[in-house]
N, C-alpha and C. Protein backbone atom coordinates (compact mmCIF):
# COMPACT_ATOMS: atom_id res chain seq x y z
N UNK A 1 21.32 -17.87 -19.35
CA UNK A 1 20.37 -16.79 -19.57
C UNK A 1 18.95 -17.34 -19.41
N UNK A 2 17.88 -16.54 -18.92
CA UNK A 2 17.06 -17.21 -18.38
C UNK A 2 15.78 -17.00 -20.16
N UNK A 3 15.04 -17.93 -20.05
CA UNK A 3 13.97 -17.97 -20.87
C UNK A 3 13.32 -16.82 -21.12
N UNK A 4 12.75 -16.73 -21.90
CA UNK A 4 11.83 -15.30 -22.10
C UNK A 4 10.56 -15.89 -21.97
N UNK A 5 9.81 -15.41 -21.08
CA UNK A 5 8.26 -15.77 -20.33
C UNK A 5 7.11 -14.89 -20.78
N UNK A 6 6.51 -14.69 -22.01
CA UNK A 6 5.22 -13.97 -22.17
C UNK A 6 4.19 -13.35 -21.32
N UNK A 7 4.10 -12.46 -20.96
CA UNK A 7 2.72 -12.08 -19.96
C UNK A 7 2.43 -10.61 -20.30
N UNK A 8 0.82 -10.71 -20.52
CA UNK A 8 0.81 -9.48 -20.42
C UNK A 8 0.71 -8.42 -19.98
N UNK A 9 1.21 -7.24 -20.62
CA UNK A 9 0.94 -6.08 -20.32
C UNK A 9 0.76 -5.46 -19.05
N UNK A 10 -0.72 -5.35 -19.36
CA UNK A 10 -1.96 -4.65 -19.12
C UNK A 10 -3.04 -5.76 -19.43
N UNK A 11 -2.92 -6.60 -17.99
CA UNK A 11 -4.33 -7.87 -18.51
C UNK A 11 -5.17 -7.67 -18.29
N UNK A 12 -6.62 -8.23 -19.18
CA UNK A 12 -8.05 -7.42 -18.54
C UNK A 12 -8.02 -8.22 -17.27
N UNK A 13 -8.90 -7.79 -16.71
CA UNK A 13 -10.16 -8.16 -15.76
C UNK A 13 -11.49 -7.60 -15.26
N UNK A 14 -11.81 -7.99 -14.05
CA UNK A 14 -12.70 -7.23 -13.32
C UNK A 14 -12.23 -6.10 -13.01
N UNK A 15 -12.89 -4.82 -13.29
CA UNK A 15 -12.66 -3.32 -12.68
C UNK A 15 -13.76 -3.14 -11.54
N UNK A 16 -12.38 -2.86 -10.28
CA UNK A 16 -13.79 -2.64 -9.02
C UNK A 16 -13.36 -1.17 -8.89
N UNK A 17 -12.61 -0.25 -9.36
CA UNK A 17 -12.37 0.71 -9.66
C UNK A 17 -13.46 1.90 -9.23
N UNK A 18 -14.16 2.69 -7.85
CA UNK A 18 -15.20 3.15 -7.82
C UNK A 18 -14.78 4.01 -8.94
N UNK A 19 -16.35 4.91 -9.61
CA UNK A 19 -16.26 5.72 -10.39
C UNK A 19 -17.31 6.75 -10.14
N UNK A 20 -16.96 7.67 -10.52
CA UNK A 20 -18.44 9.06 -10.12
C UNK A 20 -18.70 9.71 -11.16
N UNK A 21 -19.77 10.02 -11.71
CA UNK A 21 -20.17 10.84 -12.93
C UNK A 21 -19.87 12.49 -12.06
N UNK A 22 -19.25 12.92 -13.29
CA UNK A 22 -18.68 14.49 -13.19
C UNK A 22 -19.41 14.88 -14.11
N UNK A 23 -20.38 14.81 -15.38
CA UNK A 23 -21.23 15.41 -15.49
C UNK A 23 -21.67 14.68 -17.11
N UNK A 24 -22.74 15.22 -17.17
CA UNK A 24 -23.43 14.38 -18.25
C UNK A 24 -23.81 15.23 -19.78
N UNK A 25 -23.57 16.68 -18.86
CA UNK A 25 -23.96 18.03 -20.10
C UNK A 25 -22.69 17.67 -21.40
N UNK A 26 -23.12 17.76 -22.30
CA UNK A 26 -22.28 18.18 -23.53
C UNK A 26 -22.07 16.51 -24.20
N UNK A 27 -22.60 15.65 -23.38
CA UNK A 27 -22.25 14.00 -24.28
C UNK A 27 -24.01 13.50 -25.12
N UNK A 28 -23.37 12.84 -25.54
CA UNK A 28 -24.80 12.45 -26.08
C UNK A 28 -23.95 11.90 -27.43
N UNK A 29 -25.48 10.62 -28.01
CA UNK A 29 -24.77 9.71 -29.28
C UNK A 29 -25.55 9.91 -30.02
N UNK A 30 -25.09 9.56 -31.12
CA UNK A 30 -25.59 10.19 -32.69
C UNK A 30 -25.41 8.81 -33.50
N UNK A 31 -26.19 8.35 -34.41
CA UNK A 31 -26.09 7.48 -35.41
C UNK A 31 -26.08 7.62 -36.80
N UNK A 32 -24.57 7.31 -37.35
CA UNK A 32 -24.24 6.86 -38.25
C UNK A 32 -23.91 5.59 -39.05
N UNK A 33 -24.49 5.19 -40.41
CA UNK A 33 -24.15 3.90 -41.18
C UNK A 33 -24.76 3.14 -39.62
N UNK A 34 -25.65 3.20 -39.62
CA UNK A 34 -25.83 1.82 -38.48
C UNK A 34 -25.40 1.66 -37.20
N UNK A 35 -24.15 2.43 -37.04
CA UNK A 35 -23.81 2.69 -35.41
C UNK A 35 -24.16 3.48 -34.72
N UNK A 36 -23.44 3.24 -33.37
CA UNK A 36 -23.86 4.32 -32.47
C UNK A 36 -23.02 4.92 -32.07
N UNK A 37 -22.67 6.12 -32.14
CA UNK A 37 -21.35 6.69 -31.88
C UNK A 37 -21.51 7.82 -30.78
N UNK A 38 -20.59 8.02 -29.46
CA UNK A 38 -20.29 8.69 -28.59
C UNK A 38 -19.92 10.32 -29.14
N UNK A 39 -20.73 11.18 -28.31
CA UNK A 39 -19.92 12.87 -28.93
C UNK A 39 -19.94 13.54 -27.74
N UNK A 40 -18.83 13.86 -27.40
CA UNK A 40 -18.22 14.76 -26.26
C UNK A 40 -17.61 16.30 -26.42
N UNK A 41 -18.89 17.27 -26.54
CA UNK A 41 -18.18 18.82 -26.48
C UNK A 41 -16.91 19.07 -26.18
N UNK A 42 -15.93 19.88 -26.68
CA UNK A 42 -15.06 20.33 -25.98
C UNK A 42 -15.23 20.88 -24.24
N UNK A 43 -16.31 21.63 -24.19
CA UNK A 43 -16.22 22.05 -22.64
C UNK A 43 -16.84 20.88 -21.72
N UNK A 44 -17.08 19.64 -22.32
CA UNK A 44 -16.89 18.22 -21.41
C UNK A 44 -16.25 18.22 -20.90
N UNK A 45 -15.35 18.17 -22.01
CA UNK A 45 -13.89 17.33 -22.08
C UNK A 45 -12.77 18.00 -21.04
N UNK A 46 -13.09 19.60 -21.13
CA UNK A 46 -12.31 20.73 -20.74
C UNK A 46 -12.42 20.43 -19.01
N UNK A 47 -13.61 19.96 -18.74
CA UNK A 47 -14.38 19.96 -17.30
C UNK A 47 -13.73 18.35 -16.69
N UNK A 48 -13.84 17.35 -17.48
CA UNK A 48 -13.48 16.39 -17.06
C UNK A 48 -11.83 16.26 -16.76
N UNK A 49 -11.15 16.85 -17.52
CA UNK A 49 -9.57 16.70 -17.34
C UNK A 49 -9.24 17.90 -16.29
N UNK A 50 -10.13 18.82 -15.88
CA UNK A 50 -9.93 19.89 -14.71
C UNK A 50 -10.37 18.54 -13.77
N UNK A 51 -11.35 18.25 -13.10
CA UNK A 51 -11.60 17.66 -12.56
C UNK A 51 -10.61 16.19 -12.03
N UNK A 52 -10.08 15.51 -13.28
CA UNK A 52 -9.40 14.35 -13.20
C UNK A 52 -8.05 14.92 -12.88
N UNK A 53 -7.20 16.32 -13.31
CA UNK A 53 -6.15 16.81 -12.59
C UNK A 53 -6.18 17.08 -11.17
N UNK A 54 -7.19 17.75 -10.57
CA UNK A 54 -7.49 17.97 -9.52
C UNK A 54 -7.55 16.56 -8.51
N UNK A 55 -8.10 15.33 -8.56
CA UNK A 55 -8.23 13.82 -7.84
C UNK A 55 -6.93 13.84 -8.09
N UNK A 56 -6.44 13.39 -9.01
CA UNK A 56 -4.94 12.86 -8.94
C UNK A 56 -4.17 13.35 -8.27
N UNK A 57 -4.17 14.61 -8.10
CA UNK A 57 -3.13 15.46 -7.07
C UNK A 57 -3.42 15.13 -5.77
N UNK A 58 -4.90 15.32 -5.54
CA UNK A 58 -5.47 15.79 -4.08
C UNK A 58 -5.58 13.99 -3.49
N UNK A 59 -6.08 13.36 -3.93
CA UNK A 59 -7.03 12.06 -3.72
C UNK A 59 -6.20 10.63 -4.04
N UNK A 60 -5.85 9.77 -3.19
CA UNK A 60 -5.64 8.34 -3.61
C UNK A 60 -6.93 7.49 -3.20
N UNK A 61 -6.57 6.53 -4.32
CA UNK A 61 -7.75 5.43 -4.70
C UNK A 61 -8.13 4.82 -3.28
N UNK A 62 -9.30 3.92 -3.17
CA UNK A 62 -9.64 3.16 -2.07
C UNK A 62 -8.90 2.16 -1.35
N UNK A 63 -8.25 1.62 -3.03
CA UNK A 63 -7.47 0.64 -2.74
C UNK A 63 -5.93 1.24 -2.34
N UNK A 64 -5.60 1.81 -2.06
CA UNK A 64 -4.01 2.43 -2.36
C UNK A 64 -4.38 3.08 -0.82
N UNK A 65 -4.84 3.35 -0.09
CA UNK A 65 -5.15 4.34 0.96
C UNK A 65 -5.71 2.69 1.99
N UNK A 66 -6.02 1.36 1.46
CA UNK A 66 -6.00 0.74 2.82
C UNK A 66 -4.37 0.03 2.03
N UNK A 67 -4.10 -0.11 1.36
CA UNK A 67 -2.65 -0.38 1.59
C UNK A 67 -2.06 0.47 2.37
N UNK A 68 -1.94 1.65 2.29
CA UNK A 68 -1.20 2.07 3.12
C UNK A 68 -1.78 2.32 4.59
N UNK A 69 -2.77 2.31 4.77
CA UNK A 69 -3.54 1.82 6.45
C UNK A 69 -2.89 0.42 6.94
N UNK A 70 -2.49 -0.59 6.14
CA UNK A 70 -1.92 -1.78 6.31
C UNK A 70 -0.38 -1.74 6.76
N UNK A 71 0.10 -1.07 6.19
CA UNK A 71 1.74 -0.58 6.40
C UNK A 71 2.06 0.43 7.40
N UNK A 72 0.92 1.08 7.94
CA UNK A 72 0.95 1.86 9.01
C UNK A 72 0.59 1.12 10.14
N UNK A 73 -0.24 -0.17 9.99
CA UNK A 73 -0.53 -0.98 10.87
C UNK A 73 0.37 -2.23 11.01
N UNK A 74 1.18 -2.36 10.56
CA UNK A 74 2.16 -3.76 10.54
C UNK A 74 3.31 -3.29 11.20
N UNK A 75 2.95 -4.30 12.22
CA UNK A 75 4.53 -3.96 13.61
C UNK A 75 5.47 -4.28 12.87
N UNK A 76 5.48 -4.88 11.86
CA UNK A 76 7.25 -5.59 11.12
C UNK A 76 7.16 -4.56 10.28
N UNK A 77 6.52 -3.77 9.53
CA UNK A 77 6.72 -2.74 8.62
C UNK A 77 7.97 -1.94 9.40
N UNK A 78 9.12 -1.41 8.11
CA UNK A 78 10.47 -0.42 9.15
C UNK A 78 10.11 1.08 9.03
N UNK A 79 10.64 1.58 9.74
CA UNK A 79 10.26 3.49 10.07
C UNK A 79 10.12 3.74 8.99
N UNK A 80 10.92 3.50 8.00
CA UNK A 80 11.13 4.31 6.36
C UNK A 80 9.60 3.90 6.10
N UNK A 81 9.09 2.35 5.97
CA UNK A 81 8.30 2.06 5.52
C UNK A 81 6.66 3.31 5.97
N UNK A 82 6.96 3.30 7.13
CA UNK A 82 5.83 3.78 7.82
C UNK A 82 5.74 5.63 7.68
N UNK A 83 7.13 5.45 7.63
CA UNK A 83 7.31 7.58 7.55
C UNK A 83 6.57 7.68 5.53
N UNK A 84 6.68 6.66 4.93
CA UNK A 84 6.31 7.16 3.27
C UNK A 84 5.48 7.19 3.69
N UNK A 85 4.66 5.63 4.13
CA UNK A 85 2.87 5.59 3.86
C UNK A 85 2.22 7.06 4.38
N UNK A 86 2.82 7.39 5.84
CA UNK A 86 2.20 8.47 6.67
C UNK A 86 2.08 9.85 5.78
N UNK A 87 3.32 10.26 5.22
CA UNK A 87 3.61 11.31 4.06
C UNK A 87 2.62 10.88 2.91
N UNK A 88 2.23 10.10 2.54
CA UNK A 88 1.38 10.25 1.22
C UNK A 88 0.13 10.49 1.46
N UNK A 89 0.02 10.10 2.69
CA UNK A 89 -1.28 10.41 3.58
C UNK A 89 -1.77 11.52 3.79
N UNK A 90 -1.04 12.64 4.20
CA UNK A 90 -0.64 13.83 4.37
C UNK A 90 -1.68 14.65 3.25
């Protein structure tokens, strides 16, 4: 039986992750006991998860869209390989 090898998760790193502000109305921070604390309206919140449903469906990442430019471009890649990438493309 083989060893059990620790690693994690979800490891940090660098996020090159582009990102776009969807909007700035309804946030704003407030201080309490000494901190600084984040407050997000409900119709933020309402706007941001319309918005973040909408990319996820419609939109793949930068990185995920030249992977699959890569697999559409690799003569050794097989039909199956090339008929997904083309379909997600779609």
């Amino acid at each position: 039986m083989a060893e059990f090898a620790y690693s994690d998760l979800l490891p940090l790193g660098e996020d090159t992750t582009p990102y776009r502000l969807v909007t700035a109305e309804g946030v704003s921070t407030f201080e309490a006991d000494g901190r600084t604390f984040l407050k997000v309206d409900p119709e933020a919140l309402r706007t941001l998860a319309a918005e973040a449903m909408h990319d996820i469906s419609h939109y793949l990442r930068p990185a995920h869209l030249a992977q699959l430019r890569r697999i559409v471009d690799d003569p050794e890649a097989s039909s199956n390989d090339k008929f997904v990438a083309l379909d997600l493309l779609k």
